[in-house]
C-alpha atoms as a PDB file:
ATOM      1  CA  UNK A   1     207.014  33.210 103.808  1.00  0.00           C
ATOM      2  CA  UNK A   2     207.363  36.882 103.182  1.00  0.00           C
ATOM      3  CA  UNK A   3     206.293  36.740  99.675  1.00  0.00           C
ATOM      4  CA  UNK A   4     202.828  35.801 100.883  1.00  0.00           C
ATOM      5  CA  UNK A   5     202.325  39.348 102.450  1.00  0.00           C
ATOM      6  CA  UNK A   6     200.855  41.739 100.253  1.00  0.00           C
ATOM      7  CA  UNK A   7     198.222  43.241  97.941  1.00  0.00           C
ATOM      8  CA  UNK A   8     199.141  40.553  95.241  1.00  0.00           C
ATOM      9  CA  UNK A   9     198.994  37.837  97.673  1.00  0.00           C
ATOM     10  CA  UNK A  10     195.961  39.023  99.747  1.00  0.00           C
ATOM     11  CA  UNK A  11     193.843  39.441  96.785  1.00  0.00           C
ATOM     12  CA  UNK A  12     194.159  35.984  95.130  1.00  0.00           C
ATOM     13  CA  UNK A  13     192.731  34.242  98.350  1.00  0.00           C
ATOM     14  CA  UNK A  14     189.893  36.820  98.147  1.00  0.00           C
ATOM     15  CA  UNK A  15     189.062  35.835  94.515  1.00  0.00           C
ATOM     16  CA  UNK A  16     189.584  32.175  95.402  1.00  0.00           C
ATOM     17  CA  UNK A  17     186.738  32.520  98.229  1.00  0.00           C
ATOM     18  CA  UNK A  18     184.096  34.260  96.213  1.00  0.00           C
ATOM     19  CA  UNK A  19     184.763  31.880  92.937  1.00  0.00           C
ATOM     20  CA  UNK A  20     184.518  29.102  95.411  1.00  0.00           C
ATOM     21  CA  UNK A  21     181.215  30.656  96.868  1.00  0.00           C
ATOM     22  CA  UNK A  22     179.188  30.289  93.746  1.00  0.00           C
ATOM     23  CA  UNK A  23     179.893  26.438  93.517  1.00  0.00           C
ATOM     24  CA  UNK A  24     179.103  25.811  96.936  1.00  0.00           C
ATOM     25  CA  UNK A  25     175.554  24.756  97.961  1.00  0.00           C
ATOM     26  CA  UNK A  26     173.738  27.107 100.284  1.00  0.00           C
ATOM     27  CA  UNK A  27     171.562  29.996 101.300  1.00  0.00           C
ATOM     28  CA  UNK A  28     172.129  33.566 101.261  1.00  0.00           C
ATOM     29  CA  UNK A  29     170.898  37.096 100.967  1.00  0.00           C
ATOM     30  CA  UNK A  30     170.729  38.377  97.545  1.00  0.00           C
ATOM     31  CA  UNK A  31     172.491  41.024  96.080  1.00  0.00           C
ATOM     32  CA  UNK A  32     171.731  43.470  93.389  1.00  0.00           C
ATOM     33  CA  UNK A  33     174.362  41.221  91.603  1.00  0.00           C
ATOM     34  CA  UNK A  34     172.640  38.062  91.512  1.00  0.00           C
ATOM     35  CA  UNK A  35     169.427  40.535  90.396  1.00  0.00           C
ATOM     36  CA  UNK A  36     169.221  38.885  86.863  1.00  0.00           C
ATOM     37  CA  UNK A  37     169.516  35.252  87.591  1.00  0.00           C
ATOM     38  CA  UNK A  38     166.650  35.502  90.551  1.00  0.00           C
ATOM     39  CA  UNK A  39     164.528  37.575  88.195  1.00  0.00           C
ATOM     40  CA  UNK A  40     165.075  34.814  85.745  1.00  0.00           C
ATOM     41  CA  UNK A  41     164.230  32.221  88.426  1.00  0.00           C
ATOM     42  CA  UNK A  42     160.841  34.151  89.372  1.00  0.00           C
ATOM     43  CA  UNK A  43     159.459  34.864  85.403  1.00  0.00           C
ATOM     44  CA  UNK A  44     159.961  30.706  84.850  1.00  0.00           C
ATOM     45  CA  UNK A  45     157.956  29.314  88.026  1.00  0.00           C
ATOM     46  CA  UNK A  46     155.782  32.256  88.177  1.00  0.00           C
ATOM     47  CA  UNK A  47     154.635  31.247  84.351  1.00  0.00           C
ATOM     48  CA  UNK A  48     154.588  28.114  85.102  1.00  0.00           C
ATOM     49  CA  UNK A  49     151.908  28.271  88.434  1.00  0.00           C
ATOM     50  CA  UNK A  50     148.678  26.527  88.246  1.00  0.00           C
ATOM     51  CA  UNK A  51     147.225  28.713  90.916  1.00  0.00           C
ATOM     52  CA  UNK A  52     147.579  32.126  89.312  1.00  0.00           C
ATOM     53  CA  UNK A  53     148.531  34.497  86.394  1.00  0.00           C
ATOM     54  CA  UNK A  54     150.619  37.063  86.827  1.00  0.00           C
ATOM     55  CA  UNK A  55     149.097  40.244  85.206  1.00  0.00           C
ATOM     56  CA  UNK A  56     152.145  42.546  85.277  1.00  0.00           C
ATOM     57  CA  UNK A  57     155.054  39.681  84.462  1.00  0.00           C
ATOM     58  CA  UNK A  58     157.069  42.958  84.478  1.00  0.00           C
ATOM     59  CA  UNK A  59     156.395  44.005  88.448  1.00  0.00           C
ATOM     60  CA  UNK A  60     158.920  40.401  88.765  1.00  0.00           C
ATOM     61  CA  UNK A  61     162.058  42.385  87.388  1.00  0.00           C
ATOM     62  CA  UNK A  62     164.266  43.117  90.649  1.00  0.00           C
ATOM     63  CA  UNK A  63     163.634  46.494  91.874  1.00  0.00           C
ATOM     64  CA  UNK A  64     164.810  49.190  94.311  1.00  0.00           C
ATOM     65  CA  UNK A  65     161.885  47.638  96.763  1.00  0.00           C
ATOM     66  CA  UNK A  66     164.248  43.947  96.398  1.00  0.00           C
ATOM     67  CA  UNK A  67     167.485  45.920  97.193  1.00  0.00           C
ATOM     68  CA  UNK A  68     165.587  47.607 100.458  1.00  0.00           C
ATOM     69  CA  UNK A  69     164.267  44.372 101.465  1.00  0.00           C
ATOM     70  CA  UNK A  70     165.103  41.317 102.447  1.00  0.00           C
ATOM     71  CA  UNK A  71     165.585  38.486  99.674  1.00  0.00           C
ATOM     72  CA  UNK A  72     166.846  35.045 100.239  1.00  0.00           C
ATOM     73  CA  UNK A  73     167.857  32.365  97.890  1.00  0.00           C
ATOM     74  CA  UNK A  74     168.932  29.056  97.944  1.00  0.00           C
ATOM     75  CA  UNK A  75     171.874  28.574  95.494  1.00  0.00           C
ATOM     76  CA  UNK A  76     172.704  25.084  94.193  1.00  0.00           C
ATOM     77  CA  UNK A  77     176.054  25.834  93.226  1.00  0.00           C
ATOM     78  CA  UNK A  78     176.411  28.381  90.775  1.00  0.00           C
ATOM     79  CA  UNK A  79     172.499  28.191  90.216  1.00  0.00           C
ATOM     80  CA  UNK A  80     169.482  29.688  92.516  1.00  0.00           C
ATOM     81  CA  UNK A  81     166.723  27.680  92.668  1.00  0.00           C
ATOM     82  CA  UNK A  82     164.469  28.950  95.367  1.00  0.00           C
ATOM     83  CA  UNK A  83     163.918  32.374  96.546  1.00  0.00           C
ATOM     84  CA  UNK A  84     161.669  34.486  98.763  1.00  0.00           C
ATOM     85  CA  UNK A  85     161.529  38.062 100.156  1.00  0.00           C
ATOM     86  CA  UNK A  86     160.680  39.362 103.095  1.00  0.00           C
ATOM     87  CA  UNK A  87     159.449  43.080 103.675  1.00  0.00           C
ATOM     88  CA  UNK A  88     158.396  44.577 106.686  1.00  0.00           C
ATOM     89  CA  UNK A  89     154.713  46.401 106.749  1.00  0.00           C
ATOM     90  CA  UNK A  90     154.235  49.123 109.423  1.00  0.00           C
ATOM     91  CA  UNK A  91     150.449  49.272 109.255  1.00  0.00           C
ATOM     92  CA  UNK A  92     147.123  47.500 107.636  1.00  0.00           C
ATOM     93  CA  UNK A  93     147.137  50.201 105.342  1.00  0.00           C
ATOM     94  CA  UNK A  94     150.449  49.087 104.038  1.00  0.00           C
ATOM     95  CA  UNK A  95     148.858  45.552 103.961  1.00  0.00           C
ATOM     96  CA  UNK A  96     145.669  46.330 102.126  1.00  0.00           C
ATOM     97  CA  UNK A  97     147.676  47.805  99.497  1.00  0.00           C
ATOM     98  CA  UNK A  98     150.289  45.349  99.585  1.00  0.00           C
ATOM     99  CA  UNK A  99     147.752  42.182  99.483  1.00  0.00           C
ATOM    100  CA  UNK A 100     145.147  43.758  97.349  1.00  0.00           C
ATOM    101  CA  UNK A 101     142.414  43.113  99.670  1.00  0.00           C
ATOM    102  CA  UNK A 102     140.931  43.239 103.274  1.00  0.00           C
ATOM    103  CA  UNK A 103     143.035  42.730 106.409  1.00  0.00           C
ATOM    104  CA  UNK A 104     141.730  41.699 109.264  1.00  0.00           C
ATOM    105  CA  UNK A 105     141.625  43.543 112.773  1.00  0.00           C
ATOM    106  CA  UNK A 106     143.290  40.647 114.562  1.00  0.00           C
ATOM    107  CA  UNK A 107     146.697  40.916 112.325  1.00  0.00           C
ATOM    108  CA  UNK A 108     149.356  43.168 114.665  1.00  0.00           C
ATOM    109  CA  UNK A 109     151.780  45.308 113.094  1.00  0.00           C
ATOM    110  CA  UNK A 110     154.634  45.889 112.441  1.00  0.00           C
ATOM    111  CA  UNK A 111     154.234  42.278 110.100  1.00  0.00           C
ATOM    112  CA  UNK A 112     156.901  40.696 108.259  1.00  0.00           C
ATOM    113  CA  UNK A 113     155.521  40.310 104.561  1.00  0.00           C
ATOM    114  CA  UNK A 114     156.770  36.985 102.992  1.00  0.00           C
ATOM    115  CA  UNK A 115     156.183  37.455  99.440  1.00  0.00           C
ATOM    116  CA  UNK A 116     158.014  36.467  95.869  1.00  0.00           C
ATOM    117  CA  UNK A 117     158.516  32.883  96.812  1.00  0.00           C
ATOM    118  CA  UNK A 118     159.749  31.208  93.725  1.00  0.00           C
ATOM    119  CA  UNK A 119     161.212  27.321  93.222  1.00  0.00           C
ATOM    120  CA  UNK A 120     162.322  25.514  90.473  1.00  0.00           C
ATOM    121  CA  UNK A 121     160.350  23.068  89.112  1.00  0.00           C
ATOM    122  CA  UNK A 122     163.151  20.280  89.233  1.00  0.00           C
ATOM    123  CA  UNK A 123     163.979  21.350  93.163  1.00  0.00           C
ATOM    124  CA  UNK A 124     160.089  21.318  94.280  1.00  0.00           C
ATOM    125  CA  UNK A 125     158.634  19.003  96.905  1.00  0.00           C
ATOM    126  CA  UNK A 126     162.086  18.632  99.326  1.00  0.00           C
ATOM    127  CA  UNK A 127     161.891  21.532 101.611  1.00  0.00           C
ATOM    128  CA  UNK A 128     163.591  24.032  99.892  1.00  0.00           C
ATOM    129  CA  UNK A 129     160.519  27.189 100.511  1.00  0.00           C
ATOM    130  CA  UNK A 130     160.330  26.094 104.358  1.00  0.00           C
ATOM    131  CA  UNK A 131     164.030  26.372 104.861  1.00  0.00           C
ATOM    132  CA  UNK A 132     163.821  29.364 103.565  1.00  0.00           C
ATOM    133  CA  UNK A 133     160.959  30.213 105.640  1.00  0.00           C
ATOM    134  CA  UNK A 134     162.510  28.857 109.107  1.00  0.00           C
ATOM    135  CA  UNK A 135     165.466  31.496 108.393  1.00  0.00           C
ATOM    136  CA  UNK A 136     162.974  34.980 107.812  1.00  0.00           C
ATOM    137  CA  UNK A 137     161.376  33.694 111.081  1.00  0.00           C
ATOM    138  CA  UNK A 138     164.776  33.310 113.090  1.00  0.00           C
ATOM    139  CA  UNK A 139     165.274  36.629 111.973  1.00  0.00           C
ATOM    140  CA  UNK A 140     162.383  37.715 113.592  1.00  0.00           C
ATOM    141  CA  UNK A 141     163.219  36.361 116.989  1.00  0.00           C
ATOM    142  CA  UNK A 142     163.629  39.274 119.649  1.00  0.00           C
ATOM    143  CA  UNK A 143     162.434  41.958 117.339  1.00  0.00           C
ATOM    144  CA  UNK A 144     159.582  44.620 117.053  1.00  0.00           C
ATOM    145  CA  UNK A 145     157.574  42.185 114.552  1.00  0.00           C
ATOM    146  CA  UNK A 146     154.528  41.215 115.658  1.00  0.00           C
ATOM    147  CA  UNK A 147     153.632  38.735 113.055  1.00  0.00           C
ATOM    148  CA  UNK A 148     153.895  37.219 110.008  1.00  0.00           C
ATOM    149  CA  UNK A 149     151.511  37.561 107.419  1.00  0.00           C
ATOM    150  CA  UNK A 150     151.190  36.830 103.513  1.00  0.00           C
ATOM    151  CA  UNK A 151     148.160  35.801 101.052  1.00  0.00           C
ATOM    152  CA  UNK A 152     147.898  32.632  99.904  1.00  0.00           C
ATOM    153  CA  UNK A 153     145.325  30.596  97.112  1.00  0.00           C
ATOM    154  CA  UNK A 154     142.474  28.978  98.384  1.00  0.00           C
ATOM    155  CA  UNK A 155     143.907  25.007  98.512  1.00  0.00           C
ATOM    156  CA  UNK A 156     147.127  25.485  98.140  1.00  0.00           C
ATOM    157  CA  UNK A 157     149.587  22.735  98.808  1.00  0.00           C
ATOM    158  CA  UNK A 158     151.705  25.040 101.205  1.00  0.00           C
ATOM    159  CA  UNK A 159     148.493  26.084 103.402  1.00  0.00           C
ATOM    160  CA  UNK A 160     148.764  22.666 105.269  1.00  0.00           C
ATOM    161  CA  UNK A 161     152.423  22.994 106.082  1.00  0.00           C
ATOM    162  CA  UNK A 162     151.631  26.800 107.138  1.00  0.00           C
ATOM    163  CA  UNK A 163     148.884  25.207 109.778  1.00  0.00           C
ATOM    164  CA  UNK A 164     150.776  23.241 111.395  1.00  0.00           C
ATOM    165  CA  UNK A 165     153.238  26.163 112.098  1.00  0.00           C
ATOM    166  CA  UNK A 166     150.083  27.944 113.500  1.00  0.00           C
ATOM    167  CA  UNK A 167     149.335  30.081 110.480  1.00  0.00           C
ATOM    168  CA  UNK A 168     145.639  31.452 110.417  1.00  0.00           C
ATOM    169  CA  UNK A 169     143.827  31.872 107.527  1.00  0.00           C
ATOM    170  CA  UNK A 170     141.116  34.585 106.487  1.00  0.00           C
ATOM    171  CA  UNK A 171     139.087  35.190 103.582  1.00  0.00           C
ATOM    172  CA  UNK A 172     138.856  39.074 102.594  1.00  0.00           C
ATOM    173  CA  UNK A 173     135.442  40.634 103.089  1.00  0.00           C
ATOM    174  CA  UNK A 174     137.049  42.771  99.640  1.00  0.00           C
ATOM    175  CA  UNK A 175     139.355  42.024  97.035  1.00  0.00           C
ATOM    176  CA  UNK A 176     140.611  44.167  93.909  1.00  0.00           C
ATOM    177  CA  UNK A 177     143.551  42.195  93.272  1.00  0.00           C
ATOM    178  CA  UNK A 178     145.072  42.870  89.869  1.00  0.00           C
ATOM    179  CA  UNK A 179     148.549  41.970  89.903  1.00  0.00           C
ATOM    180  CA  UNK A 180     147.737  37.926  90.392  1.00  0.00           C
ATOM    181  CA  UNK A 181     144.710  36.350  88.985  1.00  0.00           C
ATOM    182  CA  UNK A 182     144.166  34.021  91.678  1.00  0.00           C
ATOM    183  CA  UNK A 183     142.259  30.836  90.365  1.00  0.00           C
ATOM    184  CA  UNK A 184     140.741  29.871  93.795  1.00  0.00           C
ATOM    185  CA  UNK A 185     140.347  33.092  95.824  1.00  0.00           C
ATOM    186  CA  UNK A 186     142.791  34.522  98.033  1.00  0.00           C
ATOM    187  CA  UNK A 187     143.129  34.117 101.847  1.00  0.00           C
ATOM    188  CA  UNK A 188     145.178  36.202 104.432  1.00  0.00           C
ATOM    189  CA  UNK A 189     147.833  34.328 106.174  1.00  0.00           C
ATOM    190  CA  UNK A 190     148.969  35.254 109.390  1.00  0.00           C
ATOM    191  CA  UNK A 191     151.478  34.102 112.006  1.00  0.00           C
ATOM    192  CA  UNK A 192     151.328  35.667 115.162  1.00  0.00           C
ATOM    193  CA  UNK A 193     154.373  36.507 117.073  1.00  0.00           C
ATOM    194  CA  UNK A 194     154.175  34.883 120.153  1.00  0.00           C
ATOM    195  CA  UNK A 195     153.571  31.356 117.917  1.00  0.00           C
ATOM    196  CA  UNK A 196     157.398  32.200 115.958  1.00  0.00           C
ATOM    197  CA  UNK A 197     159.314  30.481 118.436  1.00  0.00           C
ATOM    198  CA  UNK A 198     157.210  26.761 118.090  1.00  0.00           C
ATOM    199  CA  UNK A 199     157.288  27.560 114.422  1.00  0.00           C
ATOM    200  CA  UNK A 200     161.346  27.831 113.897  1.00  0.00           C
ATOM    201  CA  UNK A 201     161.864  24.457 116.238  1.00  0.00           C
ATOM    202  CA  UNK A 202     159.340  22.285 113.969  1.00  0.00           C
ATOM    203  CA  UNK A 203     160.588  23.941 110.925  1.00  0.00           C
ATOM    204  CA  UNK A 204     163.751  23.440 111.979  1.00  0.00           C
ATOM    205  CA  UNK A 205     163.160  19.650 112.597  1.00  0.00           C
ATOM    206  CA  UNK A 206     161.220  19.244 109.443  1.00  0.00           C
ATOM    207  CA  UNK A 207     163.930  20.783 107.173  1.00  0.00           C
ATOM    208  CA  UNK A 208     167.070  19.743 109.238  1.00  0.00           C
ATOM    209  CA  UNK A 209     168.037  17.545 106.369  1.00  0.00           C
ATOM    210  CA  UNK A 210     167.753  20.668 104.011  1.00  0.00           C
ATOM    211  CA  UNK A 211     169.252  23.037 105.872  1.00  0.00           C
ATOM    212  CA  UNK A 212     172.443  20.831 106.254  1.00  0.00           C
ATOM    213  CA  UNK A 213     172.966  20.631 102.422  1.00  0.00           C
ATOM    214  CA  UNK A 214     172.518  23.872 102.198  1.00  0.00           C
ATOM    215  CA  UNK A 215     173.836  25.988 104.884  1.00  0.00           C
ATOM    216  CA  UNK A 216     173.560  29.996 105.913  1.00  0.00           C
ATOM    217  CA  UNK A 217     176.166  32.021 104.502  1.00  0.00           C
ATOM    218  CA  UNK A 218     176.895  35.405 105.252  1.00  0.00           C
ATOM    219  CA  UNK A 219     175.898  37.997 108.161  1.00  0.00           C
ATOM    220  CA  UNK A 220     172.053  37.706 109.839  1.00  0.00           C
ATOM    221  CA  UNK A 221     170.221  40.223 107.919  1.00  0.00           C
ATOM    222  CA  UNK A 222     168.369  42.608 110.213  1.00  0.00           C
ATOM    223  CA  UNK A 223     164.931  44.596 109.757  1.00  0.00           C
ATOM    224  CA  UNK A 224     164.360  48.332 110.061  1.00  0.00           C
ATOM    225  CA  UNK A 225     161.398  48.004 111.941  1.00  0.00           C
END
Protein backbone atom coordinates (compact mmCIF):
# COMPACT_ATOMS: atom_id res chain seq x y z
CA UNK A 1 0.00 0.00 0.00
CA UNK A 2 2.95 2.29 0.25
CA UNK A 3 3.43 2.64 -3.37
CA UNK A 4 0.14 4.52 -3.51
CA UNK A 5 1.67 7.51 -1.51
CA UNK A 6 3.15 10.04 -3.54
CA UNK A 7 3.33 12.75 -6.21
CA UNK A 8 3.05 9.98 -8.97
CA UNK A 9 0.24 8.38 -7.29
CA UNK A 10 -1.64 11.53 -6.08
CA UNK A 11 -1.64 13.06 -9.41
CA UNK A 12 -3.20 10.25 -11.53
CA UNK A 13 -6.45 10.31 -9.33
CA UNK A 14 -6.44 14.10 -9.89
CA UNK A 15 -6.33 13.68 -13.72
CA UNK A 16 -8.81 10.81 -13.46
CA UNK A 17 -11.41 13.30 -11.65
CA UNK A 18 -11.18 16.21 -14.01
CA UNK A 19 -11.20 13.78 -17.31
CA UNK A 20 -14.14 12.20 -15.64
CA UNK A 21 -15.71 15.75 -15.01
CA UNK A 22 -16.13 16.65 -18.62
CA UNK A 23 -18.22 13.42 -19.37
CA UNK A 24 -20.38 13.82 -16.56
CA UNK A 25 -23.73 15.67 -16.93
CA UNK A 26 -24.13 18.80 -14.87
CA UNK A 27 -23.92 22.46 -14.04
CA UNK A 28 -21.11 24.58 -13.19
CA UNK A 29 -19.39 27.91 -13.15
CA UNK A 30 -17.39 28.63 -16.13
CA UNK A 31 -13.94 29.13 -16.42
CA UNK A 32 -11.79 31.16 -18.67
CA UNK A 33 -11.00 27.57 -19.96
CA UNK A 34 -14.22 26.54 -21.20
CA UNK A 35 -14.19 30.45 -22.75
CA UNK A 36 -14.17 29.13 -26.43
CA UNK A 37 -16.72 26.42 -26.38
CA UNK A 38 -19.44 28.87 -24.47
CA UNK A 39 -18.54 31.62 -26.91
CA UNK A 40 -19.19 29.08 -29.57
CA UNK A 41 -22.45 28.07 -27.85
CA UNK A 42 -23.64 31.90 -27.65
CA UNK A 43 -22.61 33.03 -31.63
CA UNK A 44 -24.93 29.70 -32.81
CA UNK A 45 -28.29 30.40 -30.76
CA UNK A 46 -27.73 34.02 -30.71
CA UNK A 47 -27.78 33.79 -34.83
CA UNK A 48 -30.21 31.67 -34.76
CA UNK A 49 -33.01 33.96 -32.47
CA UNK A 50 -36.19 34.98 -34.00
CA UNK A 51 -36.59 37.78 -31.54
CA UNK A 52 -33.46 39.80 -32.25
CA UNK A 53 -30.19 40.55 -34.19
CA UNK A 54 -27.27 40.93 -32.63
CA UNK A 55 -25.49 44.10 -33.98
CA UNK A 56 -22.01 43.59 -32.51
CA UNK A 57 -21.81 39.45 -32.93
CA UNK A 58 -18.30 40.34 -31.63
CA UNK A 59 -19.44 41.90 -27.95
CA UNK A 60 -20.40 37.61 -27.58
CA UNK A 61 -16.55 36.68 -27.49
CA UNK A 62 -15.81 35.93 -23.62
CA UNK A 63 -14.36 38.86 -22.01
CA UNK A 64 -12.65 40.14 -18.85
CA UNK A 65 -16.45 41.32 -17.79
CA UNK A 66 -17.32 37.02 -18.12
CA UNK A 67 -14.20 36.20 -15.98
CA UNK A 68 -15.44 39.01 -13.21
CA UNK A 69 -18.84 37.75 -13.32
CA UNK A 70 -20.74 35.09 -12.75
CA UNK A 71 -21.37 32.51 -15.74
CA UNK A 72 -23.11 29.25 -15.50
CA UNK A 73 -23.44 26.44 -17.90
CA UNK A 74 -25.03 23.36 -18.16
CA UNK A 75 -22.60 20.74 -19.62
CA UNK A 76 -23.98 17.58 -21.26
CA UNK A 77 -20.98 15.67 -20.96
CA UNK A 78 -18.14 17.00 -22.62
CA UNK A 79 -20.56 19.57 -24.40
CA UNK A 80 -22.30 22.95 -22.91
CA UNK A 81 -25.48 23.48 -24.03
CA UNK A 82 -27.02 26.20 -21.97
CA UNK A 83 -25.47 29.10 -20.37
CA UNK A 84 -26.26 32.37 -18.60
CA UNK A 85 -24.42 35.11 -16.64
CA UNK A 86 -25.13 36.88 -13.92
CA UNK A 87 -23.59 40.42 -13.03
CA UNK A 88 -24.33 42.47 -10.27
CA UNK A 89 -25.46 46.36 -11.00
CA UNK A 90 -24.87 48.84 -8.12
CA UNK A 91 -27.13 51.60 -9.43
CA UNK A 92 -29.87 52.55 -12.33
CA UNK A 93 -27.20 54.25 -13.92
CA UNK A 94 -25.38 51.02 -14.32
CA UNK A 95 -28.77 49.64 -15.58
CA UNK A 96 -29.62 52.27 -18.13
CA UNK A 97 -26.39 51.67 -19.66
CA UNK A 98 -26.42 48.11 -19.24
CA UNK A 99 -30.16 47.65 -20.76
CA UNK A 100 -29.99 50.41 -23.24
CA UNK A 101 -33.00 52.08 -22.07
CA UNK A 102 -35.16 53.52 -19.16
CA UNK A 103 -35.29 51.95 -15.69
CA UNK A 104 -37.85 52.39 -13.64
CA UNK A 105 -37.92 54.07 -10.05
CA UNK A 106 -39.48 51.01 -8.44
CA UNK A 107 -36.31 48.61 -9.40
CA UNK A 108 -33.92 48.53 -5.95
CA UNK A 109 -30.36 48.20 -6.23
CA UNK A 110 -27.90 46.54 -5.83
CA UNK A 111 -29.78 44.08 -8.85
CA UNK A 112 -28.49 40.92 -10.04
CA UNK A 113 -28.30 41.30 -13.98
CA UNK A 114 -29.21 37.94 -15.71
CA UNK A 115 -27.98 38.38 -19.10
CA UNK A 116 -26.21 36.09 -22.04
CA UNK A 117 -28.66 33.29 -21.71
CA UNK A 118 -27.91 30.97 -24.53
CA UNK A 119 -29.44 27.16 -25.31
CA UNK A 120 -28.97 24.86 -27.87
CA UNK A 121 -31.41 24.41 -30.23
CA UNK A 122 -31.56 20.48 -29.80
CA UNK A 123 -31.72 20.99 -25.68
CA UNK A 124 -34.62 23.80 -25.86
CA UNK A 125 -38.07 23.42 -24.33
CA UNK A 126 -36.99 20.94 -21.08
CA UNK A 127 -35.96 23.32 -18.44
CA UNK A 128 -32.56 23.74 -19.02
CA UNK A 129 -32.59 28.18 -18.78
CA UNK A 130 -34.84 27.88 -15.48
CA UNK A 131 -32.47 25.51 -13.80
CA UNK A 132 -30.10 27.66 -14.48
CA UNK A 133 -32.09 30.45 -13.28
CA UNK A 134 -33.27 28.70 -9.84
CA UNK A 135 -29.33 28.42 -9.06
CA UNK A 136 -28.34 32.58 -9.69
CA UNK A 137 -31.41 33.08 -7.40
CA UNK A 138 -30.23 30.59 -4.55
CA UNK A 139 -27.25 32.49 -4.77
CA UNK A 140 -28.94 35.43 -3.96
CA UNK A 141 -30.55 34.18 -0.81
CA UNK A 142 -29.26 36.17 2.37
CA UNK A 143 -27.36 38.71 0.38
CA UNK A 144 -27.27 42.57 -0.25
CA UNK A 145 -29.31 42.05 -3.69
CA UNK A 146 -32.31 43.60 -3.80
CA UNK A 147 -33.63 42.26 -6.99
CA UNK A 148 -33.40 40.74 -10.04
CA UNK A 149 -33.76 42.43 -13.12
CA UNK A 150 -33.06 41.80 -17.00
CA UNK A 151 -34.81 43.00 -20.43
CA UNK A 152 -36.72 40.85 -22.21
CA UNK A 153 -38.75 40.98 -26.01
CA UNK A 154 -42.13 41.96 -26.04
CA UNK A 155 -43.96 38.16 -26.25
CA UNK A 156 -41.45 36.20 -25.50
CA UNK A 157 -41.99 32.58 -24.65
CA UNK A 158 -39.93 32.93 -21.31
CA UNK A 159 -42.06 36.11 -20.06
CA UNK A 160 -44.88 33.67 -18.92
CA UNK A 161 -42.62 31.40 -16.96
CA UNK A 162 -40.91 34.73 -15.47
CA UNK A 163 -44.70 35.77 -14.19
CA UNK A 164 -45.41 33.19 -12.49
CA UNK A 165 -42.10 33.58 -10.49
CA UNK A 166 -43.41 37.18 -9.82
CA UNK A 167 -41.34 38.95 -12.43
CA UNK A 168 -42.75 42.51 -13.38
CA UNK A 169 -42.58 43.84 -16.54
CA UNK A 170 -42.09 47.57 -17.82
CA UNK A 171 -41.93 49.17 -21.04
CA UNK A 172 -39.08 51.99 -21.26
CA UNK A 173 -40.37 55.53 -21.56
CA UNK A 174 -36.65 55.61 -23.84
CA UNK A 175 -34.75 53.24 -25.68
CA UNK A 176 -31.37 53.59 -27.77
CA UNK A 177 -30.60 50.08 -27.84
CA UNK A 178 -27.95 49.19 -30.39
CA UNK A 179 -26.36 46.11 -29.45
CA UNK A 180 -29.80 43.87 -30.05
CA UNK A 181 -32.30 44.77 -32.61
CA UNK A 182 -35.20 43.74 -30.74
CA UNK A 183 -38.12 42.72 -33.19
CA UNK A 184 -40.98 43.41 -30.66
CA UNK A 185 -39.76 46.13 -28.26
CA UNK A 186 -38.02 45.61 -25.17
CA UNK A 187 -39.45 45.42 -21.60
CA UNK A 188 -37.66 45.67 -18.14
CA UNK A 189 -37.86 42.63 -16.07
CA UNK A 190 -37.66 42.76 -12.54
CA UNK A 191 -37.79 40.41 -9.55
CA UNK A 192 -37.95 41.90 -6.36
CA UNK A 193 -36.12 40.51 -3.47
CA UNK A 194 -38.46 39.77 -0.99
CA UNK A 195 -40.44 37.52 -3.95
CA UNK A 196 -36.72 35.25 -4.41
CA UNK A 197 -37.56 32.90 -1.85
CA UNK A 198 -41.31 31.73 -3.56
CA UNK A 199 -39.40 31.92 -6.79
CA UNK A 200 -36.44 29.21 -5.95
CA UNK A 201 -39.24 26.67 -4.28
CA UNK A 202 -41.52 26.72 -7.61
CA UNK A 203 -38.50 26.74 -9.72
CA UNK A 204 -37.20 24.26 -7.85
CA UNK A 205 -40.38 22.05 -8.21
CA UNK A 206 -40.76 22.86 -11.83
CA UNK A 207 -37.17 21.84 -12.79
CA UNK A 208 -36.62 19.08 -10.09
CA UNK A 209 -36.46 16.60 -12.89
CA UNK A 210 -33.67 18.80 -14.55
CA UNK A 211 -31.77 19.57 -11.89
CA UNK A 212 -31.37 15.80 -10.97
CA UNK A 213 -29.80 14.96 -14.41
CA UNK A 214 -27.80 17.55 -14.12
CA UNK A 215 -26.48 18.34 -10.79
CA UNK A 216 -24.30 21.45 -9.13
CA UNK A 217 -20.75 20.93 -9.23
CA UNK A 218 -18.25 22.86 -7.63
CA UNK A 219 -18.17 25.65 -4.73
CA UNK A 220 -21.42 28.29 -4.43
CA UNK A 221 -20.19 31.19 -6.29
CA UNK A 222 -20.57 34.37 -4.26
CA UNK A 223 -21.25 38.15 -5.37
CA UNK A 224 -19.18 41.22 -4.52
CA UNK A 225 -21.97 43.23 -3.77
Amino acid sequence: MSRLVGIGATARPRRLSRWMATLTNRIQRVTAADAKAVHQLRLQVFANARDFTVAAPENLVWSERDSGDIVLAVWHGADPVSTMRGSVLKNSDEAKAEFECSVPASVKFPALLLARGATRGDFQGIGLNSALRYHFLSFTVGTRIQSIVGVVNVGAPRTRVMARLGYEFYLPNMSWGSSLKHNNGVMVAALDYSRIINACSLLERETRQVLAAYPWQGETPRFNV
